[in-house]
Protein backbone atom coordinates (compact mmCIF):
# COMPACT_ATOMS: atom_id res chain seq x y z
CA UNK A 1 -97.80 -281.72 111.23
CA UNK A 2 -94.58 -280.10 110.09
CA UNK A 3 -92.48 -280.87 107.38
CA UNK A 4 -88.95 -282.43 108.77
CA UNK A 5 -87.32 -281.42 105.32
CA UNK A 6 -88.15 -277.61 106.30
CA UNK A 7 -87.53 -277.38 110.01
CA UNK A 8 -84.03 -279.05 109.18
CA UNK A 9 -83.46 -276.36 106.46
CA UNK A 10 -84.20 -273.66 108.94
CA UNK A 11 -82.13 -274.48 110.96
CA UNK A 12 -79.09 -274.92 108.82
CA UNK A 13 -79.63 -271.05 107.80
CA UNK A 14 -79.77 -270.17 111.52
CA UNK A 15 -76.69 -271.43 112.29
CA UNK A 16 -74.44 -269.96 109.78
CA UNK A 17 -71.20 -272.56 108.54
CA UNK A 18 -67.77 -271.34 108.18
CA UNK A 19 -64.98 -273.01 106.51
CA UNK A 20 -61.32 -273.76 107.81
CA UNK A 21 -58.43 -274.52 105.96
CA UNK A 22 -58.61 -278.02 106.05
CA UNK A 23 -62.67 -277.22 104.70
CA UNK A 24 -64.19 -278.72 107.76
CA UNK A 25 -67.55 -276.62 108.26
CA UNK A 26 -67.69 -275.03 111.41
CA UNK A 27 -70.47 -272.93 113.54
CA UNK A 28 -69.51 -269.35 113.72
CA UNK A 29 -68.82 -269.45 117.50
CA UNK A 30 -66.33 -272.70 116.73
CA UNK A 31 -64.77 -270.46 114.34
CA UNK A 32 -64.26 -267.30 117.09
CA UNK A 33 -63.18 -269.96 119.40
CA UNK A 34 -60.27 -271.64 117.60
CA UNK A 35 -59.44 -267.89 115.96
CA UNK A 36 -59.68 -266.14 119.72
CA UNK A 37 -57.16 -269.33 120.53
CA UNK A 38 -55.09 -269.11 117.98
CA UNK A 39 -54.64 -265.45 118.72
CA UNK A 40 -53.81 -266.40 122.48
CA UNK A 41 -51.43 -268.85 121.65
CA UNK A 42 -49.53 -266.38 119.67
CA UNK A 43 -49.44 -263.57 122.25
CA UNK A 44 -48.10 -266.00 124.51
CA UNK A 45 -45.14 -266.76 121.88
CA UNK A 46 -44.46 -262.96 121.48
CA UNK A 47 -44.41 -262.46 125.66
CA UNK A 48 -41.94 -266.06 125.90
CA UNK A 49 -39.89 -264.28 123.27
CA UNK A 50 -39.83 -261.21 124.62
CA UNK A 51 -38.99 -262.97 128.35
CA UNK A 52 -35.95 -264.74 126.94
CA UNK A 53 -34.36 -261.90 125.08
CA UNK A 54 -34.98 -259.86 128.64
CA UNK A 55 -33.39 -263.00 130.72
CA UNK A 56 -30.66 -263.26 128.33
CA UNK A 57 -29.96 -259.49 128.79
CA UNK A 58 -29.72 -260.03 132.66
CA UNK A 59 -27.59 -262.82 132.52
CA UNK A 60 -25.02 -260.89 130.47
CA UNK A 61 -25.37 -257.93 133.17
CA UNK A 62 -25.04 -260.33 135.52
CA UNK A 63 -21.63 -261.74 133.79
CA UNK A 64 -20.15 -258.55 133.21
CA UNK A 65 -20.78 -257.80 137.02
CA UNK A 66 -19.22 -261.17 138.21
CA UNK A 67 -16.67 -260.42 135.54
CA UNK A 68 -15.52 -256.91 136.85
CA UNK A 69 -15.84 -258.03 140.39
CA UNK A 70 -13.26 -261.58 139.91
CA UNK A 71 -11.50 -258.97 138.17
CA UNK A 72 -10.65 -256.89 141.31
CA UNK A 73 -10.53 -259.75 143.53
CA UNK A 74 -7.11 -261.12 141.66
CA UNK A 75 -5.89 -257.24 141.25
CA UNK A 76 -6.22 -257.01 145.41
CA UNK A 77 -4.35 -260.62 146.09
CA UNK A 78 -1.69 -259.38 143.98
CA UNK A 79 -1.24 -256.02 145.29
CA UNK A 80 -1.15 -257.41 148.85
C-alpha cells in the first residue's frame, strides 16, 4: 500500500506554488491567468485613452467647422 504522506508530497512538487502580493499561493497557470488579465485590462485602458483623446480631437474639428460655418451664415444675413 502507498504511503499518503508521499503521494501528497509529490504532488505538491508537481504543481509548482507561486506567490502574489497579498502571499496567497497560487498554481502557476492561476498565476498566468490573473497576470495575462491584468495585462488585458491594461491594454484596454491604453486603447479607452487613446479613443477619448481621438474623440476629443473630432469634437474640436467638429467645433471649429460649426464655428467657421455660423460664422458665414451671420456675414451673408448682413451683407444681404
Amino acid at each position: 500500500m502507498t504511503d499518503v504522506s508521499t503521494f501528497q508530497l509529490a504532488l505538491s512538487d508537481a504543481r509548482p506554488a507561486d506567490r502574489d502580493r497579498e502571499g496567497t499561493a497560487m498554481l502557476l497557470h492561476e498565476a498566468l491567468a490573473r497576470s495575462r488579465q491584468q495585462e488585458a485590462e491594461a491594454a484596454a485602458r491604453r486603447h479607452r485613452l487613446a479613443r477619448q483623446l481621438s474623440a476629443g480631437r473630432r469634437w474640436a474639428l467638429l467645433a471649429r467647422y460649426a464655428e467657421r460655418r455660423a460664422e458665414r451664415a451671420r456675414h451673408r444675413l448682413r451683407v444681404v
